[in-house]
Structures are given as structure tokens and as C-alpha cells.
N, C-alpha and C. Protein backbone atom coordinates (compact mmCIF):
# COMPACT_ATOMS: atom_id res chain seq x y z
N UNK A 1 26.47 23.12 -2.56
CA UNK A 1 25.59 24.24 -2.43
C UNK A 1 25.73 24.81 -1.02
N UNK A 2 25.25 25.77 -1.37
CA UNK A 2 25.38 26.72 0.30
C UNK A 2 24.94 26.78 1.42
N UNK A 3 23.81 25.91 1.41
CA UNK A 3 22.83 25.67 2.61
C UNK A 3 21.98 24.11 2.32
N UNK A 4 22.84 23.15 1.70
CA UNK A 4 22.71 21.67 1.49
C UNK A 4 22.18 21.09 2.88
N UNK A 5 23.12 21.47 4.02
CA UNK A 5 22.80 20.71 5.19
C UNK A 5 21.43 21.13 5.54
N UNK A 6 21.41 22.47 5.70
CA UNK A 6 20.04 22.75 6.01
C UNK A 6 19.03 22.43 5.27
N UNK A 7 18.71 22.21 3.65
CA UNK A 7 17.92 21.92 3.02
C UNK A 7 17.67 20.28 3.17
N UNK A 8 18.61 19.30 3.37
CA UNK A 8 18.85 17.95 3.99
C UNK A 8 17.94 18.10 5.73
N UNK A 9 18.22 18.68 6.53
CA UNK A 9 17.55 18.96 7.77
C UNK A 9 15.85 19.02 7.56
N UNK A 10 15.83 20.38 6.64
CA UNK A 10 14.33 20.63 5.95
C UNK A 10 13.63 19.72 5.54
N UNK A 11 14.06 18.85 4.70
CA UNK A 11 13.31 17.98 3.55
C UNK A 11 13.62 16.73 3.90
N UNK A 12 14.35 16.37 5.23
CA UNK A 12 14.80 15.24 5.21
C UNK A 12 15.76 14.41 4.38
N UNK A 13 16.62 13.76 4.91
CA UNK A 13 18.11 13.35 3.95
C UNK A 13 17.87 12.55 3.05
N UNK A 14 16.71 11.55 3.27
CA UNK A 14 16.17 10.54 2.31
C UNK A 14 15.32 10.72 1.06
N UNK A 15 14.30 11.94 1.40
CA UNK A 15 13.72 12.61 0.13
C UNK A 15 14.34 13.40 -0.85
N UNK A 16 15.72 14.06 0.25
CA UNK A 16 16.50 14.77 -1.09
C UNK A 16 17.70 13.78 -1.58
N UNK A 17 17.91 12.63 -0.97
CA UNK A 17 18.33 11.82 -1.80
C UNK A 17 17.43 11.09 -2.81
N UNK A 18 16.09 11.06 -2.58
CA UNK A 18 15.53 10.26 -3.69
C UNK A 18 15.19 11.46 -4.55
N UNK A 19 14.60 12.60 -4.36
CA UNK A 19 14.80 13.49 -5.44
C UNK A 19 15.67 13.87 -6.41
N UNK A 20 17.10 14.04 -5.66
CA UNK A 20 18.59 13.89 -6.57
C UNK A 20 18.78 13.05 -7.52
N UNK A 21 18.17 11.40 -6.89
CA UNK A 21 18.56 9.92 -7.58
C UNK A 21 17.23 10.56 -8.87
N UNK A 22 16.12 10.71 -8.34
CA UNK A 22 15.15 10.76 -9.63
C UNK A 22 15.59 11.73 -10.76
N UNK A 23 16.55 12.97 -10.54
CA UNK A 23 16.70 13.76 -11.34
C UNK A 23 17.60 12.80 -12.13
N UNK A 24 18.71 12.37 -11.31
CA UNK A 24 19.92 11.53 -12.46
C UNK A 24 19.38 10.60 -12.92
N UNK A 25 18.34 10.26 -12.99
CA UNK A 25 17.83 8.73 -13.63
C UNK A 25 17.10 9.41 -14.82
N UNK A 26 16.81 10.79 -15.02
CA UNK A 26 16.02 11.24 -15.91
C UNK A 26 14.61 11.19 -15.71
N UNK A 27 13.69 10.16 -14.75
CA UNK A 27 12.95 10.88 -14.09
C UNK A 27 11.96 12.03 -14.25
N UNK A 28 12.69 12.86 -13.58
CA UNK A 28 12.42 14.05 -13.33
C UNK A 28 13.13 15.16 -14.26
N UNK A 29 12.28 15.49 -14.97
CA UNK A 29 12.62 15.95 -16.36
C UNK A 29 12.56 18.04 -16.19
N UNK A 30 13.46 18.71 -16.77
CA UNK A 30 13.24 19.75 -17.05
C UNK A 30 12.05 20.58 -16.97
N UNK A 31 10.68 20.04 -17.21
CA UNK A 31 9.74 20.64 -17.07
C UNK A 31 9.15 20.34 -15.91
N UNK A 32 9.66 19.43 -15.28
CA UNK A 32 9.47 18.70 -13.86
C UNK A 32 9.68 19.94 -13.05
N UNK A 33 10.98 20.19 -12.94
CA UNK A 33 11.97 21.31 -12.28
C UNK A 33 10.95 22.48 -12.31
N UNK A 34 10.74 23.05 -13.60
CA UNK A 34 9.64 24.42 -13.75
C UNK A 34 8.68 23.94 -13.36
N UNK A 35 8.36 23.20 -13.41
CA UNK A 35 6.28 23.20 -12.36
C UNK A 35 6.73 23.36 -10.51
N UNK A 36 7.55 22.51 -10.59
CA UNK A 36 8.06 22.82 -8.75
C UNK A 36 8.71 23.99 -8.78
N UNK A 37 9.47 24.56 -8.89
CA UNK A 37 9.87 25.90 -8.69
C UNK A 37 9.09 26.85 -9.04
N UNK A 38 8.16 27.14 -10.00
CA UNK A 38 6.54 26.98 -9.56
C UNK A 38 5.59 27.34 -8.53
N UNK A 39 5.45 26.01 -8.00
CA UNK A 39 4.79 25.67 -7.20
C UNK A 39 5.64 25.84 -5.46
N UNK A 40 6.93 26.21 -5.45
CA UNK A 40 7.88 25.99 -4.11
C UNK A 40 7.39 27.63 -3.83
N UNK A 41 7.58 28.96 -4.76
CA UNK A 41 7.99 30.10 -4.43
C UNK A 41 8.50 30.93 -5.66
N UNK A 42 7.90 31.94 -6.07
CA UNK A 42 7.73 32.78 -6.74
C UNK A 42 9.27 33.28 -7.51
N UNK A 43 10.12 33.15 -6.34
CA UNK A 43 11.86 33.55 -6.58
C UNK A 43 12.53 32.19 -6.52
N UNK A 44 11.79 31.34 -6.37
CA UNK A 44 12.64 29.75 -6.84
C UNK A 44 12.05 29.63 -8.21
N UNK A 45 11.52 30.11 -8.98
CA UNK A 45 10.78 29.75 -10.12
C UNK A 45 11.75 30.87 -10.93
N UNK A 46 12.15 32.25 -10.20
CA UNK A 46 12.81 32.88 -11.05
C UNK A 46 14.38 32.36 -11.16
N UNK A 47 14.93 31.88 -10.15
CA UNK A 47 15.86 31.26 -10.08
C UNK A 47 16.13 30.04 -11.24
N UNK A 48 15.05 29.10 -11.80
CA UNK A 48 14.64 28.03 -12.06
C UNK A 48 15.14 28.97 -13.44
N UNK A 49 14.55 30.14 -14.27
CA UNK A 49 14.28 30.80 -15.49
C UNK A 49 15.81 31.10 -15.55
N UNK A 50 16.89 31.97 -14.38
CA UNK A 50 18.23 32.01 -14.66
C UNK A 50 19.36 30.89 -15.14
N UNK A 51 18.72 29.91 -14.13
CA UNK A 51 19.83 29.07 -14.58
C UNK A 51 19.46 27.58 -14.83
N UNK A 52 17.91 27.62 -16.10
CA UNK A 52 18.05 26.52 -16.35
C UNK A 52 18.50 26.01 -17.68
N UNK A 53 19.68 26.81 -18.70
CA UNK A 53 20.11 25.85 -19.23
C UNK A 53 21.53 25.12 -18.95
N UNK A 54 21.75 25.37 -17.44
CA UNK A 54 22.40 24.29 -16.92
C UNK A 54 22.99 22.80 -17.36
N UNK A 55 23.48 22.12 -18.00
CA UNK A 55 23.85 20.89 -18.19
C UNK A 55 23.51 20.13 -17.06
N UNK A 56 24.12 20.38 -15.72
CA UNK A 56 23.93 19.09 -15.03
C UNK A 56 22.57 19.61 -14.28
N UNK A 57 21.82 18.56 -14.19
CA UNK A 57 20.18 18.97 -13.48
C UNK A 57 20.48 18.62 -12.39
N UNK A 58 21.48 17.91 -11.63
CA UNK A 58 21.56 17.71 -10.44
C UNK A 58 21.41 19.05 -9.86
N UNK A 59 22.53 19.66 -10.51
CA UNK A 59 22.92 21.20 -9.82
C UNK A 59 22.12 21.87 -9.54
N UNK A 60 21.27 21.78 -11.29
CA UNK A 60 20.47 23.06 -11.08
C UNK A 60 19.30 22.56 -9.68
N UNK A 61 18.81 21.31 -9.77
CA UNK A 61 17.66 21.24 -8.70
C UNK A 61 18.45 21.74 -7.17
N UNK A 62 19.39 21.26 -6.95
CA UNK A 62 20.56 21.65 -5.69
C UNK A 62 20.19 23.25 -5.57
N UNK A 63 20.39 24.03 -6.73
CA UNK A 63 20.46 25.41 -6.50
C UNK A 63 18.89 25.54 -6.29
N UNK A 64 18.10 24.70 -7.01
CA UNK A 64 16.58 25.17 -6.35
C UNK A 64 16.28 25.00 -4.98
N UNK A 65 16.63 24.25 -4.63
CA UNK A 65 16.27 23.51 -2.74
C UNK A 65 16.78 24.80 -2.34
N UNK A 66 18.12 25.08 -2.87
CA UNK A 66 18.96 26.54 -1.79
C UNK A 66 17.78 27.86 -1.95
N UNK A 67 17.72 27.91 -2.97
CA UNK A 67 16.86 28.76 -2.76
C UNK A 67 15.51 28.89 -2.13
N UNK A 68 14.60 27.46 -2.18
CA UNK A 68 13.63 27.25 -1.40
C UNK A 68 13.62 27.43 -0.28
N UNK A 69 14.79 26.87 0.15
CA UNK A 69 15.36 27.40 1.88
C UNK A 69 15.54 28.51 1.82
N UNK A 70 16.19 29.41 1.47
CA UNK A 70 16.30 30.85 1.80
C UNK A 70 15.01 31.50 1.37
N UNK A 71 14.23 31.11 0.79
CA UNK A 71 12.33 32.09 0.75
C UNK A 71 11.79 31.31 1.86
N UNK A 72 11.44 29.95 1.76
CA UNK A 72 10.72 29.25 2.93
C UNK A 72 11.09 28.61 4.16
N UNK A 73 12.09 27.64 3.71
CA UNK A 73 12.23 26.22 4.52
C UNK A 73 12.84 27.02 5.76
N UNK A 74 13.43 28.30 5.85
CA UNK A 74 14.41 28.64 7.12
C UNK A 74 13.24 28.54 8.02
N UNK A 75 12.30 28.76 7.78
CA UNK A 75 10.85 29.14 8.74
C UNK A 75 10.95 28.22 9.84
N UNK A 76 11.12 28.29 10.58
CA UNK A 76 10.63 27.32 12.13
C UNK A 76 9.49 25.98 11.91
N UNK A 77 8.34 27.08 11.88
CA UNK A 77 7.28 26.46 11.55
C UNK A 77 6.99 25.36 10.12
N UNK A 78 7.55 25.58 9.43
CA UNK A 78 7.28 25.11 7.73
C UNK A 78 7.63 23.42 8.20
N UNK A 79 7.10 22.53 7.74
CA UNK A 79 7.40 20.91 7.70
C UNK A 79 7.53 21.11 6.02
N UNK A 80 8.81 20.92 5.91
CA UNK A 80 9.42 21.04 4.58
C UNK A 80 9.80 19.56 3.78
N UNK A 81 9.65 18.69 4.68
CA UNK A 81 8.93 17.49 3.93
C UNK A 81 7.90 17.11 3.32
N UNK A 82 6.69 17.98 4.45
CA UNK A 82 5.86 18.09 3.75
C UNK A 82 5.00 18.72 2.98
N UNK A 83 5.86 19.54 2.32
CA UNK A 83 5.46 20.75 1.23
C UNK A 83 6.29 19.79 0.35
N UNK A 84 7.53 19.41 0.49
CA UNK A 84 7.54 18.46 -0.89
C UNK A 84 6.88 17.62 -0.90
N UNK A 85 6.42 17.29 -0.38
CA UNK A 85 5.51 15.77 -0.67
C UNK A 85 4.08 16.63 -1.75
N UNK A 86 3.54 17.39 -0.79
CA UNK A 86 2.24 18.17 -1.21
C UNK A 86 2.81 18.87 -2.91
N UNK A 87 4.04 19.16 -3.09
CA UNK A 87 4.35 19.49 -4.50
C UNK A 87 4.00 18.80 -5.44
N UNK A 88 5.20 17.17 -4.80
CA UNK A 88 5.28 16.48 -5.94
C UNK A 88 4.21 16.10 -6.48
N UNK A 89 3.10 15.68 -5.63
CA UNK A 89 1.99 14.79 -5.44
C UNK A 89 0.28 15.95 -6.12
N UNK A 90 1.31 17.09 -6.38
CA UNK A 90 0.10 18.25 -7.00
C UNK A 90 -0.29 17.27 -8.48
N UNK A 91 -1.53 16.95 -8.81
CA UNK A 91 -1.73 16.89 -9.78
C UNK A 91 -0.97 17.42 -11.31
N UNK A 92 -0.73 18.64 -11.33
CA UNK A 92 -0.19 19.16 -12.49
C UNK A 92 1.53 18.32 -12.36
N UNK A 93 1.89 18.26 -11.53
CA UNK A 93 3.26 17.72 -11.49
C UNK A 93 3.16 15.98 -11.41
N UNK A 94 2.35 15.69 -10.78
CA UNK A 94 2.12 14.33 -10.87
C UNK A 94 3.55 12.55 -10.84
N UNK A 95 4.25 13.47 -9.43
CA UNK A 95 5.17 12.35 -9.48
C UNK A 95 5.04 11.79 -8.58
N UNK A 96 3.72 10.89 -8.70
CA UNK A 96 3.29 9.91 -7.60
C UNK A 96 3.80 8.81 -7.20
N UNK A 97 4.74 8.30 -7.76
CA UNK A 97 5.86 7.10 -7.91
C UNK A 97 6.81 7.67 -6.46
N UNK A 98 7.34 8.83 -6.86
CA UNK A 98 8.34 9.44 -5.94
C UNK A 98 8.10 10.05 -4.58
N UNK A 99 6.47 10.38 -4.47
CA UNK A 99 5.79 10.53 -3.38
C UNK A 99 5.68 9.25 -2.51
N UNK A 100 4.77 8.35 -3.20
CA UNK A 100 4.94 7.24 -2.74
C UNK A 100 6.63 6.60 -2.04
N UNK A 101 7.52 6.81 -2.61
CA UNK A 101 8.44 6.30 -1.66
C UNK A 101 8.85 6.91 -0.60
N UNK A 102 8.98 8.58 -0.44
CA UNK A 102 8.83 9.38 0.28
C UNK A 102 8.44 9.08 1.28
N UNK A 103 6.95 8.86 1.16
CA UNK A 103 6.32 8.23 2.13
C UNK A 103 6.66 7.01 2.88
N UNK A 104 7.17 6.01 1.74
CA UNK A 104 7.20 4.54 2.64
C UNK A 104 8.53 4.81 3.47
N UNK A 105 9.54 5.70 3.25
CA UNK A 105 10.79 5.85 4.14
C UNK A 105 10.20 6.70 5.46
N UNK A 106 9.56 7.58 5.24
CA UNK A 106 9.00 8.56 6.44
C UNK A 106 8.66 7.32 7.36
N UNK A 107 7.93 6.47 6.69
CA UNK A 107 7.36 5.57 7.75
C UNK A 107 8.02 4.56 8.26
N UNK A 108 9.38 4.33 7.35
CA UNK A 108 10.07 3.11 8.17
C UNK A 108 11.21 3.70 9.50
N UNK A 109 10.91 5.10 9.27
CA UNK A 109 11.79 6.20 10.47
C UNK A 109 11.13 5.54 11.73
N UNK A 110 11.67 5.05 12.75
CA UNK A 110 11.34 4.74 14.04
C UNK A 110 10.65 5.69 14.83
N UNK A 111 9.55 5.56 15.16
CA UNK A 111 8.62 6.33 16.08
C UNK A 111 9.61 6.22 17.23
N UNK A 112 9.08 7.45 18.53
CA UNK A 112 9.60 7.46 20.06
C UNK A 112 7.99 6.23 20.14
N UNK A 113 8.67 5.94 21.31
CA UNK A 113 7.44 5.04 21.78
C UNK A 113 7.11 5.83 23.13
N UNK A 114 5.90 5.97 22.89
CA UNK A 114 5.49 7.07 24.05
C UNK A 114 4.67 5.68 24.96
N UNK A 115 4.51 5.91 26.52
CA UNK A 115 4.29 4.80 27.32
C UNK A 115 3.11 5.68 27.94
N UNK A 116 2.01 4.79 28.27
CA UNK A 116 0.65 5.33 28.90
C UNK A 116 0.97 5.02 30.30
């Protein structure tokens, strides 16, 4: 995809690897995809309607992140980890399994140790 690195930068390398792994495990199912694209941005959702009868769902979610980045994630400001987290973890989408690990990797990331 066209802006992978940057969407990896955005979302962090570990969440869009466990997002990827959840899509190929089946997981994260087709209607999964439409509630987050959805819920990411108005033109990732239309994106989501072009090309989801896609065969491989890897792709198609790949082409969703690209596009998420090009409506949102370029933003400076945006913590684009944690808008996925706040997605997955929306009630209507409800992939609290995958949040949850999200989380436990965020936290095994080494803090700076700041000195008083």
C-alpha cells in the first residue's frame, strides 16, 4: 500500500500487526471492516463500499488504514493509536479481545525514565 509506513508510524507497528493477524485469523470479519470504516471517516467507509468484495481482507483493511491516513492520521496532532483503540473498543464494534492486547504491548514499550 501507499502510505503503509506512515500508517505503521500512526497506529503503531504492533497494533497494525495485530489488526492484520486478526483479519487473517478470521477474527475480524467483513462486517467488522464496515463498522470501522464507519466509525474511522466518512470517505474510509466509502472506500470500505468500493472495494469490499475484495477476496483478500488483508488488502482490503491495508487499503482502509491508507485511506484513514490520508482523511486523518496525516494530522500532527491525531494519536492514531488511539483512535484505534477508541474504535475497536466502541461498543457497536466490540473487539475487546484485540483492544486488550493493544494495550498490553503499548505498555510493555519502555518508558524514558525521567529523573527528579
Amino acid at each position: 500500500m501507499e502510505w503503509n509506513k506512515e500508517v505503521k508510524e500512526a497506529i503503531g507497528p504492533h497494533n497494525y500487526n495485530l489488526l492484520l493477524e486478526e483479519v487473517r485469523k478470521g477474527v475480524l470479519t467483513l462486517q467488522h471492516m464496515k463498522d470501522i470504516a464507519m466509525k474511522m471517516h466518512p470517505h474510509v467507509h466509502g472506500t470500505f463500499v468500493q472495494h469490499e468484495r475484495v477476496e483478500d481482507r488483508c488488502f482490503l483493511m491495508r487499503i482502509l488504514l491508507d485511506k484513514w491516513y490520508l482523511t486523518v492520521l496525516y494530522k500532527q496532532d491525531i494519536d492514531g493509536a488511539m483512535q484505534l483503540i477508541e474504535i475497536l473498543d466502541d461498543k457497536d464494534i466490540g473487539l475487546h479481545v484485540l483492544v486488550l492486547k493493544m494495550k498490553q504491548i503499548s505498555n510493555k514499550v519502555p518508558q524514558k525514565n525521567v529523573s527528579q
